[in-house]
Protein backbone atom coordinates (compact mmCIF):
# COMPACT_ATOMS: atom_id res chain seq x y z
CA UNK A 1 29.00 0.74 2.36
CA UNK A 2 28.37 0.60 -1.16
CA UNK A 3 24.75 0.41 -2.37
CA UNK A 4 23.03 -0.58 -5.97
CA UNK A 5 19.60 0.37 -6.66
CA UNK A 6 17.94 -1.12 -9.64
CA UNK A 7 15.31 1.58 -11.18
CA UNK A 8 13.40 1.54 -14.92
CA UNK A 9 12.08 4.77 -16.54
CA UNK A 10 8.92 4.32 -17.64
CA UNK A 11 5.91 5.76 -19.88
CA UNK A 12 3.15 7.18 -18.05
CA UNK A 13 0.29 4.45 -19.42
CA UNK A 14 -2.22 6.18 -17.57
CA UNK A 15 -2.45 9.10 -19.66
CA UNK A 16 -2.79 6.92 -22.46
CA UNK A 17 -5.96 7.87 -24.62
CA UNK A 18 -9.04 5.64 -24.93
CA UNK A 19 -8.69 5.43 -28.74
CA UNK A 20 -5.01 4.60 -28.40
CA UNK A 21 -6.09 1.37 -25.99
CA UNK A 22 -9.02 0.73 -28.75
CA UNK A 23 -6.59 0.56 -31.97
CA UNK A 24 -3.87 -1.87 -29.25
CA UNK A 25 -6.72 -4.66 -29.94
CA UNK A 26 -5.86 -4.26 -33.45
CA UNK A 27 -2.26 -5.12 -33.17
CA UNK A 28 -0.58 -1.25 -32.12
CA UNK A 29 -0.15 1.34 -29.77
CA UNK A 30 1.23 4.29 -29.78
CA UNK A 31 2.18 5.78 -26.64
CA UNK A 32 5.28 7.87 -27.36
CA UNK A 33 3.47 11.26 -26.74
CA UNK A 34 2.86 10.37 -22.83
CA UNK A 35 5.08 11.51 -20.46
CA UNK A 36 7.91 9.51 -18.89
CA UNK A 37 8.13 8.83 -15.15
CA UNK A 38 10.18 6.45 -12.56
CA UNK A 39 8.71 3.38 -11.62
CA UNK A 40 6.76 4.04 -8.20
CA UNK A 41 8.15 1.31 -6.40
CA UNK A 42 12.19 2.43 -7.75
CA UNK A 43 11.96 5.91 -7.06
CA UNK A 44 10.94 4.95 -3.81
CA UNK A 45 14.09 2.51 -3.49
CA UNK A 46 16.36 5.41 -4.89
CA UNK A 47 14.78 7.64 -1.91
CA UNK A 48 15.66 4.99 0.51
CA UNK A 49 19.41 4.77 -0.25
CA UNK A 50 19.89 8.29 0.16
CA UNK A 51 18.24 8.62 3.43
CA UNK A 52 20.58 5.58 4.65
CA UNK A 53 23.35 7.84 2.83
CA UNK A 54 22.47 10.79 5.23
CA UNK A 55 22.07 8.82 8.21
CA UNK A 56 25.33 6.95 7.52
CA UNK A 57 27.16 10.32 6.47
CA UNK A 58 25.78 11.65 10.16
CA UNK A 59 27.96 9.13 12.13
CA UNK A 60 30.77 9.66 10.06
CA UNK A 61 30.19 6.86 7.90
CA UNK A 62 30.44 6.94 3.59
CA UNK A 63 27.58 5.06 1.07
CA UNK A 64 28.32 5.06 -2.48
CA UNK A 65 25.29 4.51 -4.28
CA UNK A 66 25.15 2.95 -7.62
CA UNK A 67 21.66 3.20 -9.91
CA UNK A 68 21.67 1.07 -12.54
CA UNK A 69 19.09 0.41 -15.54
CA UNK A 70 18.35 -1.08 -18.51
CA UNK A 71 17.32 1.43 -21.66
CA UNK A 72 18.64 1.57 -25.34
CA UNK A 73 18.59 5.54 -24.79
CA UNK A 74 19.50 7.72 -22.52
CA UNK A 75 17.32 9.51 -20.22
CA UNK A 76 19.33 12.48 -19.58
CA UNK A 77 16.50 14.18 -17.55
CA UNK A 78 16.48 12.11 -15.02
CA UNK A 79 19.82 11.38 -14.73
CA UNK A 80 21.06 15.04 -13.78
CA UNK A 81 18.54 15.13 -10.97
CA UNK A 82 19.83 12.24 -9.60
CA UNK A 83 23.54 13.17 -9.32
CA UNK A 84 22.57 16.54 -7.71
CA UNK A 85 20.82 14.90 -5.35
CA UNK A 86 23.65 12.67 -3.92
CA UNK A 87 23.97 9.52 -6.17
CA UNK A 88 27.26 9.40 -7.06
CA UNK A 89 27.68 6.51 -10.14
CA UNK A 90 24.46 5.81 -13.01
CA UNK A 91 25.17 2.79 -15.37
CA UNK A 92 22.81 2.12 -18.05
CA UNK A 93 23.03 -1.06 -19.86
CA UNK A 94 21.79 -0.55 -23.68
CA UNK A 95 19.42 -3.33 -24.24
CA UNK A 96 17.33 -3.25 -27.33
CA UNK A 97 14.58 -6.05 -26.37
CA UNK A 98 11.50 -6.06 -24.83
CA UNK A 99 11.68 -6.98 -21.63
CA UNK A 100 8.33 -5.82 -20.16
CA UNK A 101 7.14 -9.64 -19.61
CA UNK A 102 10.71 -11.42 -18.67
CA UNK A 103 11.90 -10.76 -15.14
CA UNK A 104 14.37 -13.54 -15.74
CA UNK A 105 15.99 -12.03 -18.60
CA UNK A 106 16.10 -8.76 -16.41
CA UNK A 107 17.02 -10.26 -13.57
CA UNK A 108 20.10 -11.90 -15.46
CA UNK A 109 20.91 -8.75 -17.22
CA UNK A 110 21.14 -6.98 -13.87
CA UNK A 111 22.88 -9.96 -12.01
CA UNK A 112 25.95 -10.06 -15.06
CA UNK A 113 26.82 -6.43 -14.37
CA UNK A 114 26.27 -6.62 -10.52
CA UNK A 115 27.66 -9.92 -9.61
CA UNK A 116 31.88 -8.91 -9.52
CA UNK A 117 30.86 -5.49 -8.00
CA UNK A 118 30.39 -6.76 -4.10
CA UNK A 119 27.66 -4.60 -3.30
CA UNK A 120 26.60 -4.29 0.74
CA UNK A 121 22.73 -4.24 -0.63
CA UNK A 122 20.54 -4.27 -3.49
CA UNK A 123 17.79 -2.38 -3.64
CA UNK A 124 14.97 -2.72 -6.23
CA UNK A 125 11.29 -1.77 -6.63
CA UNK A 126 8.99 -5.48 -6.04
CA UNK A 127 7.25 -4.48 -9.48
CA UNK A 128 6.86 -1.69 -12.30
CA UNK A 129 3.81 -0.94 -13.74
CA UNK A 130 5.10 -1.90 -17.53
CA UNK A 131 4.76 -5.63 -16.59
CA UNK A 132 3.76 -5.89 -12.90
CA UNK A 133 5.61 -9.14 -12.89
CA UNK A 134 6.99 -8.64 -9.31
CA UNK A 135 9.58 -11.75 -9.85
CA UNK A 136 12.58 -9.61 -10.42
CA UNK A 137 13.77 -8.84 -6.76
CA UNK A 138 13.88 -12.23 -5.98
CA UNK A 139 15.03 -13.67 -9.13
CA UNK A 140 18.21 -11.46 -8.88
CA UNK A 141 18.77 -12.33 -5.55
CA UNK A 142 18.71 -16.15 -6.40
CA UNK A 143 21.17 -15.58 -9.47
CA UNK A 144 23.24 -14.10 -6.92
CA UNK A 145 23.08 -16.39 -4.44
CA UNK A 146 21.91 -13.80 -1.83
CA UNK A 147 18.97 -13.59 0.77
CA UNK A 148 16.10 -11.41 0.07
CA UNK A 149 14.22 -9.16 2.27
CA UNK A 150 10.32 -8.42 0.51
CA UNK A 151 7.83 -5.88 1.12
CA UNK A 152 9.93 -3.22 2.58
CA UNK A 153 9.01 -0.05 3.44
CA UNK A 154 11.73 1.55 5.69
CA UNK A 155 15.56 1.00 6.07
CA UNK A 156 17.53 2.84 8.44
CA UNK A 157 21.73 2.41 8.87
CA UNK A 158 23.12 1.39 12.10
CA UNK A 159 26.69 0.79 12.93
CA UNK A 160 25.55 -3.01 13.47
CA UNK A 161 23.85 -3.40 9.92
CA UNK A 162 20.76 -2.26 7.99
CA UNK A 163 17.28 -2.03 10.15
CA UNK A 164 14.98 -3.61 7.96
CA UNK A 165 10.77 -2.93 8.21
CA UNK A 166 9.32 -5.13 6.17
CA UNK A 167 5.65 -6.07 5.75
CA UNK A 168 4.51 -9.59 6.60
CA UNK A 169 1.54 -11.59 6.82
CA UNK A 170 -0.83 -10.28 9.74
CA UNK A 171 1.62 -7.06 10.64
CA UNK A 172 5.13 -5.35 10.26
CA UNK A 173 7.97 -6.79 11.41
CA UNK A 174 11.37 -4.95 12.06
CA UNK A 175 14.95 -6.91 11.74
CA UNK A 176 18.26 -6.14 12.11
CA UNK A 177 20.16 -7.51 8.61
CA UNK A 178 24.46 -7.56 8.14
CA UNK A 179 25.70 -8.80 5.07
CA UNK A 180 24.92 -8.57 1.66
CA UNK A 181 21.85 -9.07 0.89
CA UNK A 182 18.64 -8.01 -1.73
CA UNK A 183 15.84 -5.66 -0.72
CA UNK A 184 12.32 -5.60 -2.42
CA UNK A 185 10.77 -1.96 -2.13
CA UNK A 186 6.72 -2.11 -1.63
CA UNK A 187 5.15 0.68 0.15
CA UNK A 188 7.21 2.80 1.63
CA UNK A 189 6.85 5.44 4.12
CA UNK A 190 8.70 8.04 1.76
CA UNK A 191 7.83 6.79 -1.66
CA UNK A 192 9.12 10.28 -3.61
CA UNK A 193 12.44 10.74 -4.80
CA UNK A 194 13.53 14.64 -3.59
CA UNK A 195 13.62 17.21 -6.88
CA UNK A 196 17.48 18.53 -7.09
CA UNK A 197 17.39 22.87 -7.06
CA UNK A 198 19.07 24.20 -9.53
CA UNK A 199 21.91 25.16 -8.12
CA UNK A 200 22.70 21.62 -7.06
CA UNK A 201 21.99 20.51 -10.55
CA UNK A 202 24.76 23.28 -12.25
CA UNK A 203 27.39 21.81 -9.87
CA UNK A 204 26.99 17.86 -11.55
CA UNK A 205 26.15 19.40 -14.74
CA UNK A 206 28.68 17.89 -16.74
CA UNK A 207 28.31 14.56 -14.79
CA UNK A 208 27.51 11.26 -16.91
CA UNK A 209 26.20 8.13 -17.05
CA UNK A 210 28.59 5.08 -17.49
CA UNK A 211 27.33 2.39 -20.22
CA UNK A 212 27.92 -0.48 -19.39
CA UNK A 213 26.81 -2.88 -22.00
CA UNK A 214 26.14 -6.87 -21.49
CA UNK A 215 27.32 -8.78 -24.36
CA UNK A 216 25.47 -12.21 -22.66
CA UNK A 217 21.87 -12.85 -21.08
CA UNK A 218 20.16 -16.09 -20.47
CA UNK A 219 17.43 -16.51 -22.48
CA UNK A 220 14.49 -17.68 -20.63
CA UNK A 221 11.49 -19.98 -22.60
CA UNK A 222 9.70 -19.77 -19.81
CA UNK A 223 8.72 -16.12 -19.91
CA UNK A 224 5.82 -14.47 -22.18
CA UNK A 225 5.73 -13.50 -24.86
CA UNK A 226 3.33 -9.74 -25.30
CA UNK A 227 0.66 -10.60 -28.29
CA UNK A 228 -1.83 -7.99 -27.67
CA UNK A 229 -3.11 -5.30 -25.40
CA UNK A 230 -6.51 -4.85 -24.15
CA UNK A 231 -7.80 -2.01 -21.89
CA UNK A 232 -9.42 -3.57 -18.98
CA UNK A 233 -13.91 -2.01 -18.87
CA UNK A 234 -14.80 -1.74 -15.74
CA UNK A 235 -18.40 -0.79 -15.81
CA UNK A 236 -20.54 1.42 -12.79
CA UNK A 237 -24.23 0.84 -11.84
CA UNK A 238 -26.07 2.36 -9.63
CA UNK A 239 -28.73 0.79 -7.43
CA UNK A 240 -30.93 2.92 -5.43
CA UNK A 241 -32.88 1.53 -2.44
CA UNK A 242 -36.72 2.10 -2.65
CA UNK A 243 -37.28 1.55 1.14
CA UNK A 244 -39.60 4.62 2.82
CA UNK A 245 -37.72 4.87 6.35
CA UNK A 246 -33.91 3.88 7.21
CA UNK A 247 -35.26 0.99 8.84
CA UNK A 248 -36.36 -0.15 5.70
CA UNK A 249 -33.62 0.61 3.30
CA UNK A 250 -30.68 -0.84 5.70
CA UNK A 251 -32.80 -4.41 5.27
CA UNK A 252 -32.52 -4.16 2.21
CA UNK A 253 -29.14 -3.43 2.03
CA UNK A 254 -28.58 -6.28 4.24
CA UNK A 255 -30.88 -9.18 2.76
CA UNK A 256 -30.10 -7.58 -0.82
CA UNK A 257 -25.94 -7.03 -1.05
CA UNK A 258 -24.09 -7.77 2.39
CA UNK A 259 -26.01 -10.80 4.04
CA UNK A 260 -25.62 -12.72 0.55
CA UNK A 261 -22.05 -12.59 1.01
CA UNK A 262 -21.71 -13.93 4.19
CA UNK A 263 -23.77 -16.68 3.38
């Protein structure tokens, strides 16, 4: 079985300071001193494949998994922690544009590499927190002509296929999937990617990436352009109930905050 899973490195916008999100209204920001980190919802997905890897490699079965990304640089950090833990190919394709607000330039970037490559399953986070588009999963899996399975938050290998749990409206549902097909990552019941020791990262050491660089994309009008960035406020009050007894105050509360909502 040969897996792909999709991932983005991202900058940490939550450490981002107040005055940097103050001087974005003005036209910049400046966010090169925060951190880097894998999108939630990816490093989840590259969890995933290597606990079908193990499962698979219990029964005497072999998964290849492929990462792939898009990133004019190199994120060599990253990159060695994932090949001691078990992934076994990462491709990077050099793009230089901003692609925060375009799933369906991403989506076709990722879909020109991917589709000679005959992958068993595709596995992607639904959305990163750079855009929180959440079109890409199923974009991809339209340019490839292949069904997609949202919401997912557990795969397990059997000899019969993949065992898909997937969230759905009003529950969880669990399916048995064969044949190629695309899997959206949501909120998943391991959502960490394992930390390589060292001793597992001096044995890939001199391990690299591949580039693999897309000379074509389609260039989608229909997606945004970014013009400016503006901190959401989100003010607190406090309201403090002047009833004398408990009796009084939960009235209050009622007639005051929860029985106008129901009404």
């Amino acid at each position: 079985m040969n897996l792909l899973v999709c991932f983005k490195i991202l900058q940490d916008v939550d450490s981002v300071m107040q005055s940097d999100w103050e001087n974005a209204s003005a036209g910049g920001l400046n966010i090169s001193y925060t951190q880097k980190q894998i999108g939630f919802y990816d490093e989840a997905a590259l969890e995933m494949a290597l606990r079908l890897k193990e499962e698979a490699g219990a029964e005497g079965e072999m998964v290849n998994i492929t990462a792939l990304t898009i990133d004019p640089e190199p994120q060599t950090f990253f990159y060695r922690n994932f090949f001691a833990v078990g992934i076994d190919q990462v491709v990077r394709i050099p793009w230089e544009g901003d692609l925060r607000f375009r799933p369906r330039q991403v989506a076709g970037l990722l879909a020109e590499w991917a589709r000679e490559k005959e992958f068993d399953g595709i596995l992607l986070g639904r959305q990163t927190s750079n855009g929180d588009n959440g079109q890409t999963p199923q974009l991809l899996a339209a340019r490839l002509g292949l069904p997609c399975v949202t919401h997912v938050t557990e795969l397990s290998w059997r000899r019969e296929g993949v065992l898909v749990t997937h969230q759905v409206d009003g529950g969880v549902r669990r399916a048995l999937t064969a044949g190629r097909m695309v899997y959206s990552i949501g909120n998943a019941l391991h959502p960490y990617l394992r930390v390589a020791t060292l001793r597992e990262k001096l044995k890939t050491s001199k391990r690299q990436e591949t580039i693999a660089p897309v000379e074509t994309a389609v260039q989608e009008q229909t997606d945004p352009f970014l013009l400016w960035l503006r901190r959401e406020q989100k003010g607190k009050s406090c309201v403090f109930l002047t009833g004398e007894t408990a009796a009084e105050k939960t009235r209050m509360l009622y007639e005051g905050y929860l029985g106008r909502e129901q009404r």
